[in-house]
PDB file of N, CA and C in Angstrom:
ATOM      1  N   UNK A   1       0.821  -1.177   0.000  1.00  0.00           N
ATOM      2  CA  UNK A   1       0.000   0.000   0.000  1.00  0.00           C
ATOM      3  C   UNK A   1       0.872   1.250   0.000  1.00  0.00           C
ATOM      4  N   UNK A   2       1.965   1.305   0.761  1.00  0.00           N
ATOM      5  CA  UNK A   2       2.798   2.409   0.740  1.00  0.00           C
ATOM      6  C   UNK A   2       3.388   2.406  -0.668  1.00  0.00           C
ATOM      7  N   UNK A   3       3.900   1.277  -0.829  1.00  0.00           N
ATOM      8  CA  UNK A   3       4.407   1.655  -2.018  1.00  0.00           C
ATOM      9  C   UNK A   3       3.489   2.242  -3.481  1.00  0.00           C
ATOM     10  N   UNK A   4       2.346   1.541  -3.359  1.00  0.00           N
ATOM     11  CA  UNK A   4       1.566   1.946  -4.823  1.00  0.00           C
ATOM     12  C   UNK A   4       1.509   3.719  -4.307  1.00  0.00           C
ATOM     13  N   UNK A   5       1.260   4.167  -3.074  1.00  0.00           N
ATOM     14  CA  UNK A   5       1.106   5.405  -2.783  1.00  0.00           C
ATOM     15  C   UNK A   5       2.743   6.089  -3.148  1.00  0.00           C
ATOM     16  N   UNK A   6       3.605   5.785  -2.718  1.00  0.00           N
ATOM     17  CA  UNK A   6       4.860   6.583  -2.837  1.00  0.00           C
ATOM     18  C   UNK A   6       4.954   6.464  -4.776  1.00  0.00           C
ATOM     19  N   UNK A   7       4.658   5.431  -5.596  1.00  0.00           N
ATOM     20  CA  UNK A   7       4.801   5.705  -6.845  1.00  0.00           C
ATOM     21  C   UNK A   7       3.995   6.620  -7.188  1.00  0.00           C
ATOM     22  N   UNK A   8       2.603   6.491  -6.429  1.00  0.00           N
ATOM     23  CA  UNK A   8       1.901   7.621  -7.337  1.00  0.00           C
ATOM     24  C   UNK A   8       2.102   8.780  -7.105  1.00  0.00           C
ATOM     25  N   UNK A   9       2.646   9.238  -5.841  1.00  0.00           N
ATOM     26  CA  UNK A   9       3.363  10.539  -5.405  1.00  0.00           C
ATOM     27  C   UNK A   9       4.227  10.899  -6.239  1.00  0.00           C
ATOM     28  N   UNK A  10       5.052   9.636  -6.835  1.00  0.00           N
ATOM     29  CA  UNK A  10       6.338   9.889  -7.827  1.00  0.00           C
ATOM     30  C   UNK A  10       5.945  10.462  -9.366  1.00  0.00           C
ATOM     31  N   UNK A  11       5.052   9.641  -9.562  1.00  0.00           N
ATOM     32  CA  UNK A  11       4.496  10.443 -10.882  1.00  0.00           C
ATOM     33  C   UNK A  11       3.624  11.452 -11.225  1.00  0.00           C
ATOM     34  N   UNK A  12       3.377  11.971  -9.786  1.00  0.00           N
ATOM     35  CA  UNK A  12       2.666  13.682  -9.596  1.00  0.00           C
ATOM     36  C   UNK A  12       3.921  14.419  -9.353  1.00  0.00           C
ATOM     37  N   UNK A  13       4.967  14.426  -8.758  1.00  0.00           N
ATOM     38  CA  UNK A  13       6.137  15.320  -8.684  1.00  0.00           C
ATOM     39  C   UNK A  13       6.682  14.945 -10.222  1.00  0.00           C
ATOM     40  N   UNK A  14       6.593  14.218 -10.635  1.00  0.00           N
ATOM     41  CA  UNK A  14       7.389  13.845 -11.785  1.00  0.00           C
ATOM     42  C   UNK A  14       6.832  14.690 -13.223  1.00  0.00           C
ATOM     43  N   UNK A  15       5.439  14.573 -12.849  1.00  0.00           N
ATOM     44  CA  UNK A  15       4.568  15.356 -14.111  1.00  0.00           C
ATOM     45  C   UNK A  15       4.496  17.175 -13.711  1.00  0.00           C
ATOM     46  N   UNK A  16       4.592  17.339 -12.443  1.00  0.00           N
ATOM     47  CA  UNK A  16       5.390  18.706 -12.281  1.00  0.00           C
ATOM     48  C   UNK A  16       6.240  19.130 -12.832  1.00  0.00           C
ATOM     49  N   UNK A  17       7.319  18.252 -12.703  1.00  0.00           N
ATOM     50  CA  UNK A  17       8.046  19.068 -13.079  1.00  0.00           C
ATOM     51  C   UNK A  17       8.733  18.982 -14.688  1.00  0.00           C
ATOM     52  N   UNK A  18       7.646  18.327 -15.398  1.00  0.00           N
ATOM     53  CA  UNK A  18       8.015  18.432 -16.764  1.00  0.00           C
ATOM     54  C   UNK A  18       8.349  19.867 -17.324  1.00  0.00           C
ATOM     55  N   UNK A  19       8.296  20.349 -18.712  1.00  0.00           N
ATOM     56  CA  UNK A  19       8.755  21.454 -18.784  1.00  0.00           C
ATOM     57  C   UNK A  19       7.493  21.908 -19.853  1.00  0.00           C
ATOM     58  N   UNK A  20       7.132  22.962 -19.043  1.00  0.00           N
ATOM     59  CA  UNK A  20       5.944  23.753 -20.191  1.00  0.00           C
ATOM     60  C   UNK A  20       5.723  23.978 -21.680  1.00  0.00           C
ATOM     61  N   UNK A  21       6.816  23.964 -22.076  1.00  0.00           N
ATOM     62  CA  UNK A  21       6.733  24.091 -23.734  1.00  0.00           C
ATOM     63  C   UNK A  21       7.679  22.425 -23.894  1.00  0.00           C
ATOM     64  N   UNK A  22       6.902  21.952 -24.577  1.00  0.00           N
ATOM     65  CA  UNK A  22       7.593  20.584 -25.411  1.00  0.00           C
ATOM     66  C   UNK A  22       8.040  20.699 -26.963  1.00  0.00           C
ATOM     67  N   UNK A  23       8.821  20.414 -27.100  1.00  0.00           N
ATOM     68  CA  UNK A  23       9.274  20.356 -28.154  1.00  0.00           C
ATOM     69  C   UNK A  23       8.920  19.535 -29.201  1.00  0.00           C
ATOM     70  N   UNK A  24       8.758  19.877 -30.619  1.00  0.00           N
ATOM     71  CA  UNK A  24       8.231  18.820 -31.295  1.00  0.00           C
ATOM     72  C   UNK A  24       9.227  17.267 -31.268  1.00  0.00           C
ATOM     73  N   UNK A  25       8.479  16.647 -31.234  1.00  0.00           N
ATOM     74  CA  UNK A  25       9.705  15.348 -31.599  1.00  0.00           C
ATOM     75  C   UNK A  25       9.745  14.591 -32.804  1.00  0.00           C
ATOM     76  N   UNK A  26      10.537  13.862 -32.860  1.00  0.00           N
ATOM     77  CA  UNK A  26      10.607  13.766 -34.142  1.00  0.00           C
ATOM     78  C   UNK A  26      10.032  11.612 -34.346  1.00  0.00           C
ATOM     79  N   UNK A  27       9.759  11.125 -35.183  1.00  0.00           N
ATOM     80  CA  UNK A  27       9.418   9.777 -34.869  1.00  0.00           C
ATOM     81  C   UNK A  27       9.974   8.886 -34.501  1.00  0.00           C
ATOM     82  N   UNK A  28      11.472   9.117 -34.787  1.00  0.00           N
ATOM     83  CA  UNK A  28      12.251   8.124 -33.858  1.00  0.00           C
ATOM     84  C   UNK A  28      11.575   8.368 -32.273  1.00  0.00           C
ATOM     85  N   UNK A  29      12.087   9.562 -31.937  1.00  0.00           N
ATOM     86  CA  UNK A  29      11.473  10.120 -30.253  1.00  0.00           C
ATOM     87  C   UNK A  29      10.661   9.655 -29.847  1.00  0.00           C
ATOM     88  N   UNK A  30       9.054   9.816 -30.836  1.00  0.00           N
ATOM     89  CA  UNK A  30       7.504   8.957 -30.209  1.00  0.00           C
ATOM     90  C   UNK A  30       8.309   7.469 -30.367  1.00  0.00           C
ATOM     91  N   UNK A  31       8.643   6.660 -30.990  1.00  0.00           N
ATOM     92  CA  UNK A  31       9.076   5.619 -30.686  1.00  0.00           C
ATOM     93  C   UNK A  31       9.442   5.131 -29.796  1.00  0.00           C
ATOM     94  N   UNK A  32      11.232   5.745 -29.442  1.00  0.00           N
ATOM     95  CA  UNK A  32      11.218   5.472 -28.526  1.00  0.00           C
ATOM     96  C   UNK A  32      10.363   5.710 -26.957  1.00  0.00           C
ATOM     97  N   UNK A  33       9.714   6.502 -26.846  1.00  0.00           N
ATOM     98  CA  UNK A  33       9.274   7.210 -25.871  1.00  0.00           C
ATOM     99  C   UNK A  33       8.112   6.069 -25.614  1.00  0.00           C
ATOM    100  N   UNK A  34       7.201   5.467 -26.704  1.00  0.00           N
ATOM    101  CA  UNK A  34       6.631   4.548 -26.676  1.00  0.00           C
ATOM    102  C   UNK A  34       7.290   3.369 -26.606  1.00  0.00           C
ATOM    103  N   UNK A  35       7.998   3.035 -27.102  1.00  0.00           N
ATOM    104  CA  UNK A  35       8.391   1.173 -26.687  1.00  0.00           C
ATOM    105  C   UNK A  35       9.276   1.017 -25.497  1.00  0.00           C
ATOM    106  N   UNK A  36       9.716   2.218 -24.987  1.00  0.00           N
ATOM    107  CA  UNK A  36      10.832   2.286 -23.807  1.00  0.00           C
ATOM    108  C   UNK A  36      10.989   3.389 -22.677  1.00  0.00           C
ATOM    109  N   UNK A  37      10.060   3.955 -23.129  1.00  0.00           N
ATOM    110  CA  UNK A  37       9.892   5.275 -22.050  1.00  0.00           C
ATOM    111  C   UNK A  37      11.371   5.749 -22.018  1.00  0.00           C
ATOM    112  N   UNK A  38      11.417   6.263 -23.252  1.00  0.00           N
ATOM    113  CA  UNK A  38      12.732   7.640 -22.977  1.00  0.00           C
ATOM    114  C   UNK A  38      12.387   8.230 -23.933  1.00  0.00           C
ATOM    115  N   UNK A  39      13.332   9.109 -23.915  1.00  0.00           N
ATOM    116  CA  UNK A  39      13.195  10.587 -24.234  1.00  0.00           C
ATOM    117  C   UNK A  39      11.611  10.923 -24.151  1.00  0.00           C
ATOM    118  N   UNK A  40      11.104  11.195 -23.174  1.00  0.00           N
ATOM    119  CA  UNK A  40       9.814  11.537 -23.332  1.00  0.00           C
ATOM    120  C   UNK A  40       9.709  12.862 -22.458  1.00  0.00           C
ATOM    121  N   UNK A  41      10.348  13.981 -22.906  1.00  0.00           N
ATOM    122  CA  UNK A  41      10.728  15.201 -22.320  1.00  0.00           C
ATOM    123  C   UNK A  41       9.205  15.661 -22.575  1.00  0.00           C
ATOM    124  N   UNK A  42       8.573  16.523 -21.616  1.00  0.00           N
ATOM    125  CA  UNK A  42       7.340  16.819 -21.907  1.00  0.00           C
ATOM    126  C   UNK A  42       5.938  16.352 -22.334  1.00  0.00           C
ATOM    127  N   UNK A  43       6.187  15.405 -22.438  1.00  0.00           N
ATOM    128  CA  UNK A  43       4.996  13.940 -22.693  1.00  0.00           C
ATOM    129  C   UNK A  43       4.751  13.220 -21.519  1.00  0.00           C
ATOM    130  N   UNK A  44       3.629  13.927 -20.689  1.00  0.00           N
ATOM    131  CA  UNK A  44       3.578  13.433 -19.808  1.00  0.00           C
ATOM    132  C   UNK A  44       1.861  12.985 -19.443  1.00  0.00           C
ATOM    133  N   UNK A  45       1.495  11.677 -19.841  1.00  0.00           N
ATOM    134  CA  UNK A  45      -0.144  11.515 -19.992  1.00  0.00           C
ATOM    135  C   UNK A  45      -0.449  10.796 -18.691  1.00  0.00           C
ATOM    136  N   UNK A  46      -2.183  10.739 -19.001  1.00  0.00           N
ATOM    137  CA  UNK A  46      -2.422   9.919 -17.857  1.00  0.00           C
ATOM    138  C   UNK A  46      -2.705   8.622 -18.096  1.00  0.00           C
ATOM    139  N   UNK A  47      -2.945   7.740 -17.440  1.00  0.00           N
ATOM    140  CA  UNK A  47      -2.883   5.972 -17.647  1.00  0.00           C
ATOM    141  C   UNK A  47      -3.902   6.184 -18.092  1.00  0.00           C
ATOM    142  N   UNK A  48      -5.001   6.483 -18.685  1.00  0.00           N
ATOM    143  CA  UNK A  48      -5.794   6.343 -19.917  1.00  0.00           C
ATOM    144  C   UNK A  48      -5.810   6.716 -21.029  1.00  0.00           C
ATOM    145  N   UNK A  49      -4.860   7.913 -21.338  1.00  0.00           N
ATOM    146  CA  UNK A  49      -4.204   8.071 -22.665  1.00  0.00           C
ATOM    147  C   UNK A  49      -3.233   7.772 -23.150  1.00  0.00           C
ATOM    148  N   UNK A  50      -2.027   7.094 -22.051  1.00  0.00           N
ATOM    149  CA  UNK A  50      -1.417   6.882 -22.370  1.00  0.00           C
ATOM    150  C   UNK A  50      -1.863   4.702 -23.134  1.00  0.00           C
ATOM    151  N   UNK A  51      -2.663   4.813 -22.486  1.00  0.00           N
ATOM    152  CA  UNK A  51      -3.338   3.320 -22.947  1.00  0.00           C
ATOM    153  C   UNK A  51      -3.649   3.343 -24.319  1.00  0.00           C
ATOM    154  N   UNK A  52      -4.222   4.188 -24.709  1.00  0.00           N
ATOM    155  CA  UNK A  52      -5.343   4.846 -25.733  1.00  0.00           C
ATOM    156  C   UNK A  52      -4.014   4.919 -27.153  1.00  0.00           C
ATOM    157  N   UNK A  53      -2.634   5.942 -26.717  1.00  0.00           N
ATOM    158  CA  UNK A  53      -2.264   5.412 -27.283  1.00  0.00           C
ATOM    159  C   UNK A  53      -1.302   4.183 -28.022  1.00  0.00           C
ATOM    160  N   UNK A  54      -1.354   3.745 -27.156  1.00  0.00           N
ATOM    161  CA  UNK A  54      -0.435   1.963 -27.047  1.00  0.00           C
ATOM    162  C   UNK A  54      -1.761   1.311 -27.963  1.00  0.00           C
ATOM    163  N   UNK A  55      -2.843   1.299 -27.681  1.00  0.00           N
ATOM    164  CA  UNK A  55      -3.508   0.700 -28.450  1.00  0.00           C
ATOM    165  C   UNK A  55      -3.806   1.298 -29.578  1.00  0.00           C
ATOM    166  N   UNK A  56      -3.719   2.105 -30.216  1.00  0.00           N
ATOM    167  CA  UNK A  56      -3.745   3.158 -31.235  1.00  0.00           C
ATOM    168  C   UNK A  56      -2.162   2.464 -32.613  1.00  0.00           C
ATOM    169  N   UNK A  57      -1.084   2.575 -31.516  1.00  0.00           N
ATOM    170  CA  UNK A  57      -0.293   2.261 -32.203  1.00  0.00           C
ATOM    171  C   UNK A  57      -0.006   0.686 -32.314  1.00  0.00           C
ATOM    172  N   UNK A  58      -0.713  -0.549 -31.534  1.00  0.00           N
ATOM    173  CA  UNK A  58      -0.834  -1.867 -31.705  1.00  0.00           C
ATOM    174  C   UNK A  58      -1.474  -2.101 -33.090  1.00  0.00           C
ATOM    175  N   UNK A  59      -2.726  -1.221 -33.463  1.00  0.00           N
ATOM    176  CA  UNK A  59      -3.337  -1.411 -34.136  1.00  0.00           C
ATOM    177  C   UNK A  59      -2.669  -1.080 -35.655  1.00  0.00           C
ATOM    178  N   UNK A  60      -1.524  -0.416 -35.375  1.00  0.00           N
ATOM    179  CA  UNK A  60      -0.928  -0.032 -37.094  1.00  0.00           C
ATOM    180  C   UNK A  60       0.159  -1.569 -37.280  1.00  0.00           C
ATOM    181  N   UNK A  61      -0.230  -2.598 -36.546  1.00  0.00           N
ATOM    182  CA  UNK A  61       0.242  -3.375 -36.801  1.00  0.00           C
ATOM    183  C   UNK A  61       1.941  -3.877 -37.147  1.00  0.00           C
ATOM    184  N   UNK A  62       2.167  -4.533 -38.280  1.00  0.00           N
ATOM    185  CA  UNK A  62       3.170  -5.060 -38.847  1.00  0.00           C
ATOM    186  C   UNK A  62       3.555  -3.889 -40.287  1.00  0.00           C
ATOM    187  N   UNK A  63       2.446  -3.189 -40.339  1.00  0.00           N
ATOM    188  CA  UNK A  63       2.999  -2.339 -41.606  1.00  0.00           C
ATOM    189  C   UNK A  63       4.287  -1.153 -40.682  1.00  0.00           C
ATOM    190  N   UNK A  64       3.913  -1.014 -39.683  1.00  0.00           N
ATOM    191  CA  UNK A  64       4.804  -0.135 -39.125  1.00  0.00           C
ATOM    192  C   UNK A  64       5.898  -0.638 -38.336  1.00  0.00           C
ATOM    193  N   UNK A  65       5.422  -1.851 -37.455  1.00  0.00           N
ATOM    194  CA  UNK A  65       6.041  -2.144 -36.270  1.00  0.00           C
ATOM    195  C   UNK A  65       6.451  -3.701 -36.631  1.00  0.00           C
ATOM    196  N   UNK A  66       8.357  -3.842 -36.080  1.00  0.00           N
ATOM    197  CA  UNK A  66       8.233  -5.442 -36.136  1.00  0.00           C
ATOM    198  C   UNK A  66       8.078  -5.839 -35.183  1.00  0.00           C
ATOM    199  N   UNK A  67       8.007  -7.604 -34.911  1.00  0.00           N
ATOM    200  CA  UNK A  67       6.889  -8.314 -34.166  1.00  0.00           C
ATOM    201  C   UNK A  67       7.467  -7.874 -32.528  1.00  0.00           C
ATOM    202  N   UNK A  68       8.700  -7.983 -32.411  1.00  0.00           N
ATOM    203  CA  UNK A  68       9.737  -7.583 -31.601  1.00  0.00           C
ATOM    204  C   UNK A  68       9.103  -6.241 -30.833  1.00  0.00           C
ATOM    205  N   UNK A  69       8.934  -5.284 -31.252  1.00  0.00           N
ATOM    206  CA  UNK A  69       8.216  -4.077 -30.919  1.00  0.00           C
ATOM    207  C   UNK A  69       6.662  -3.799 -30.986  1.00  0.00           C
ATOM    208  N   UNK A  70       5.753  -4.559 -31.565  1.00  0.00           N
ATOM    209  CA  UNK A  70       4.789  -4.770 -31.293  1.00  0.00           C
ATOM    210  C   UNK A  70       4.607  -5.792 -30.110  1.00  0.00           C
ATOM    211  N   UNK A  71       5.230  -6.596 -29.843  1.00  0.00           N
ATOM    212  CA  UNK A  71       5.602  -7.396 -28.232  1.00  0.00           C
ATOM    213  C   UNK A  71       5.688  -6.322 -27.112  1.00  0.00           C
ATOM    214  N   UNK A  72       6.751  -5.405 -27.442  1.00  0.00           N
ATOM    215  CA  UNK A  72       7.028  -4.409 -26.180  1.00  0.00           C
ATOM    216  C   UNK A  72       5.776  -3.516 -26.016  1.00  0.00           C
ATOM    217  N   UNK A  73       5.490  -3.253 -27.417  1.00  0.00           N
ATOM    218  CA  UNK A  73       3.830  -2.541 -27.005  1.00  0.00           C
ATOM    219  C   UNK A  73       2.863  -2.950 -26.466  1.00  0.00           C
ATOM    220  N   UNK A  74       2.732  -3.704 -26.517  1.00  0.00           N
ATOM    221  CA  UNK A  74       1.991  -4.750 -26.089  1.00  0.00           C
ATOM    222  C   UNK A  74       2.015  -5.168 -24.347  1.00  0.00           C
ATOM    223  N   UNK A  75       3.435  -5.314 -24.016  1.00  0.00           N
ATOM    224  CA  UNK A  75       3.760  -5.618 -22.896  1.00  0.00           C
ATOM    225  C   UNK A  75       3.416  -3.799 -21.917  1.00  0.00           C
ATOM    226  N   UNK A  76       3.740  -2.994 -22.403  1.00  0.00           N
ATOM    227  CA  UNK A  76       3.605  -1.377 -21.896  1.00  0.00           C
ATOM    228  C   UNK A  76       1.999  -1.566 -21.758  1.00  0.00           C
ATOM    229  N   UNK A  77       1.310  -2.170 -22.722  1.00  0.00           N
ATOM    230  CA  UNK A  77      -0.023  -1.614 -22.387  1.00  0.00           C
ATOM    231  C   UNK A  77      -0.378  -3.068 -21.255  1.00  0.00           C
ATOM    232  N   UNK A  78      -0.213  -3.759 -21.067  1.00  0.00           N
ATOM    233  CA  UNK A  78      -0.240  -4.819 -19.814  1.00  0.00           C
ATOM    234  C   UNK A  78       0.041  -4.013 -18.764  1.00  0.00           C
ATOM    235  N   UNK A  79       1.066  -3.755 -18.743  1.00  0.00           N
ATOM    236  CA  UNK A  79       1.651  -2.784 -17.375  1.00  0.00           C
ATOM    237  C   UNK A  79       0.684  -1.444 -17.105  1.00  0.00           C
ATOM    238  N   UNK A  80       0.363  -1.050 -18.139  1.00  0.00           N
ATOM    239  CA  UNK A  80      -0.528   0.296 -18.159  1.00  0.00           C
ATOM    240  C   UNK A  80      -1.772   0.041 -17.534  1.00  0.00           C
ATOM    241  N   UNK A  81      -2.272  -1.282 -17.883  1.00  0.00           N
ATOM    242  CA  UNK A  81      -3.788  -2.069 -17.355  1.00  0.00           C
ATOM    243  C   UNK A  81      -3.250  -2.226 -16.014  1.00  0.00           C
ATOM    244  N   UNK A  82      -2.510  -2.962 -15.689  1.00  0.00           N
ATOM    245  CA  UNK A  82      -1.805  -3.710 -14.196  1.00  0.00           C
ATOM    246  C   UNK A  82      -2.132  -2.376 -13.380  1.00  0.00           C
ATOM    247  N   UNK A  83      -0.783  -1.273 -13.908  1.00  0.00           N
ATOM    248  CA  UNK A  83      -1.092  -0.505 -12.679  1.00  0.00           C
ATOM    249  C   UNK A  83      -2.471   0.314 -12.537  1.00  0.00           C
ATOM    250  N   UNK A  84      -2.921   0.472 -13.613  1.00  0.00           N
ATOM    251  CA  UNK A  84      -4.532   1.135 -13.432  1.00  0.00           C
ATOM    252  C   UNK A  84      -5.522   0.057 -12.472  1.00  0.00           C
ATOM    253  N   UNK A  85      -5.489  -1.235 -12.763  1.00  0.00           N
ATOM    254  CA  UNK A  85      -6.752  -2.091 -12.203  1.00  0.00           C
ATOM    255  C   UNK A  85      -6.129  -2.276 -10.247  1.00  0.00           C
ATOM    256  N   UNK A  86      -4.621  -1.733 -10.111  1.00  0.00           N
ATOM    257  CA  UNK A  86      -4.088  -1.351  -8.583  1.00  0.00           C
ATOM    258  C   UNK A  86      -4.933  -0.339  -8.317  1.00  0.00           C
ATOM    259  N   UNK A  87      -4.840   0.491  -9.025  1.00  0.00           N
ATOM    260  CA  UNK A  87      -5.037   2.232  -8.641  1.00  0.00           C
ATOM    261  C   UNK A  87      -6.786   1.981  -8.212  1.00  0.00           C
ATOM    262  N   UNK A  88      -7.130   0.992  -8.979  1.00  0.00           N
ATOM    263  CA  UNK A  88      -8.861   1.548  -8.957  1.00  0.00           C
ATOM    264  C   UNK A  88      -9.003   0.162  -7.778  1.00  0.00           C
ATOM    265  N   UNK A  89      -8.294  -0.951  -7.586  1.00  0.00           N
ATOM    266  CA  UNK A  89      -8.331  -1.610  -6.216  1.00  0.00           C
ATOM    267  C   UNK A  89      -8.485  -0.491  -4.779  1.00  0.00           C
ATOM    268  N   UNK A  90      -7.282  -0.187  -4.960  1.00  0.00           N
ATOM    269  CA  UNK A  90      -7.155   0.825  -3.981  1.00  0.00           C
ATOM    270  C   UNK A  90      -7.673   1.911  -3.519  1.00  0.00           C
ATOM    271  N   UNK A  91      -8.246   2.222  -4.591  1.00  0.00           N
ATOM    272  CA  UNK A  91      -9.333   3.373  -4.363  1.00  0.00           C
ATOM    273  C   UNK A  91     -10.389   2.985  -3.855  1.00  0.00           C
ATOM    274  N   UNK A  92     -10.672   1.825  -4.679  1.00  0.00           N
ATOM    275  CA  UNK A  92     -12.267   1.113  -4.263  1.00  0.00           C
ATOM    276  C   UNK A  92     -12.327   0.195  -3.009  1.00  0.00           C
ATOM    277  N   UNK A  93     -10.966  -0.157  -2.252  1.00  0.00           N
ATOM    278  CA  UNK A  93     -11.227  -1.217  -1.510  1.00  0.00           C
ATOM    279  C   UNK A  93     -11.053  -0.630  -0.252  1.00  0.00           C
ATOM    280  N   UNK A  94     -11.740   0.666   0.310  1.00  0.00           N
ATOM    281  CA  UNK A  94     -11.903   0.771   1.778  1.00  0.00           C
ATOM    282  C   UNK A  94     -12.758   0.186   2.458  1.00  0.00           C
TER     283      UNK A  94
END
């Protein structure tokens, strides 16, 4: 319990202190930023958009993505579900 609380503390100081103007990026950047969470300077969503777009970009399939990276997408949006269906445990289970 502490801990799901100290992460989510972490990613409210964390989305603070992003930086007000973002820079455009370029598609390598959304890439990486999507299959690995980096460089994601100013991209800072919430676990339902950031879901929204993992599944957005699952859906462009094999014309865009190889299987290798459609795996990791795949696996991000697992984790994205995981920690959301915590968040709404925890909320809901007083």
């Amino acid at each position: 319990m502490k801990k799901l609380a100290l992460m989510l503390m972490t990613a409210v100081a964390l989305s603070a202190a992003a930086p007000a103007m973002a820079q455009e990026m370029t598609k390598e950047e959304k890439d990486m930023c999507l299959l690995a969470s980096k460089n994601c300077a100013g991209e800072v969503d919430s676990i339902q958009k950031k879901m929204k777009k993992l599944q957005a970009e699952i859906r462009k399939g094999k014309k865009v993505y190889s299987a290798e990276e459609l795996k990791k997408l795949e696996q991000k949006l697992k984790e994205a579900n995981d920690l959301l269906d915590a968040l709404m445990k925890q909320g809901g289970g007083k």
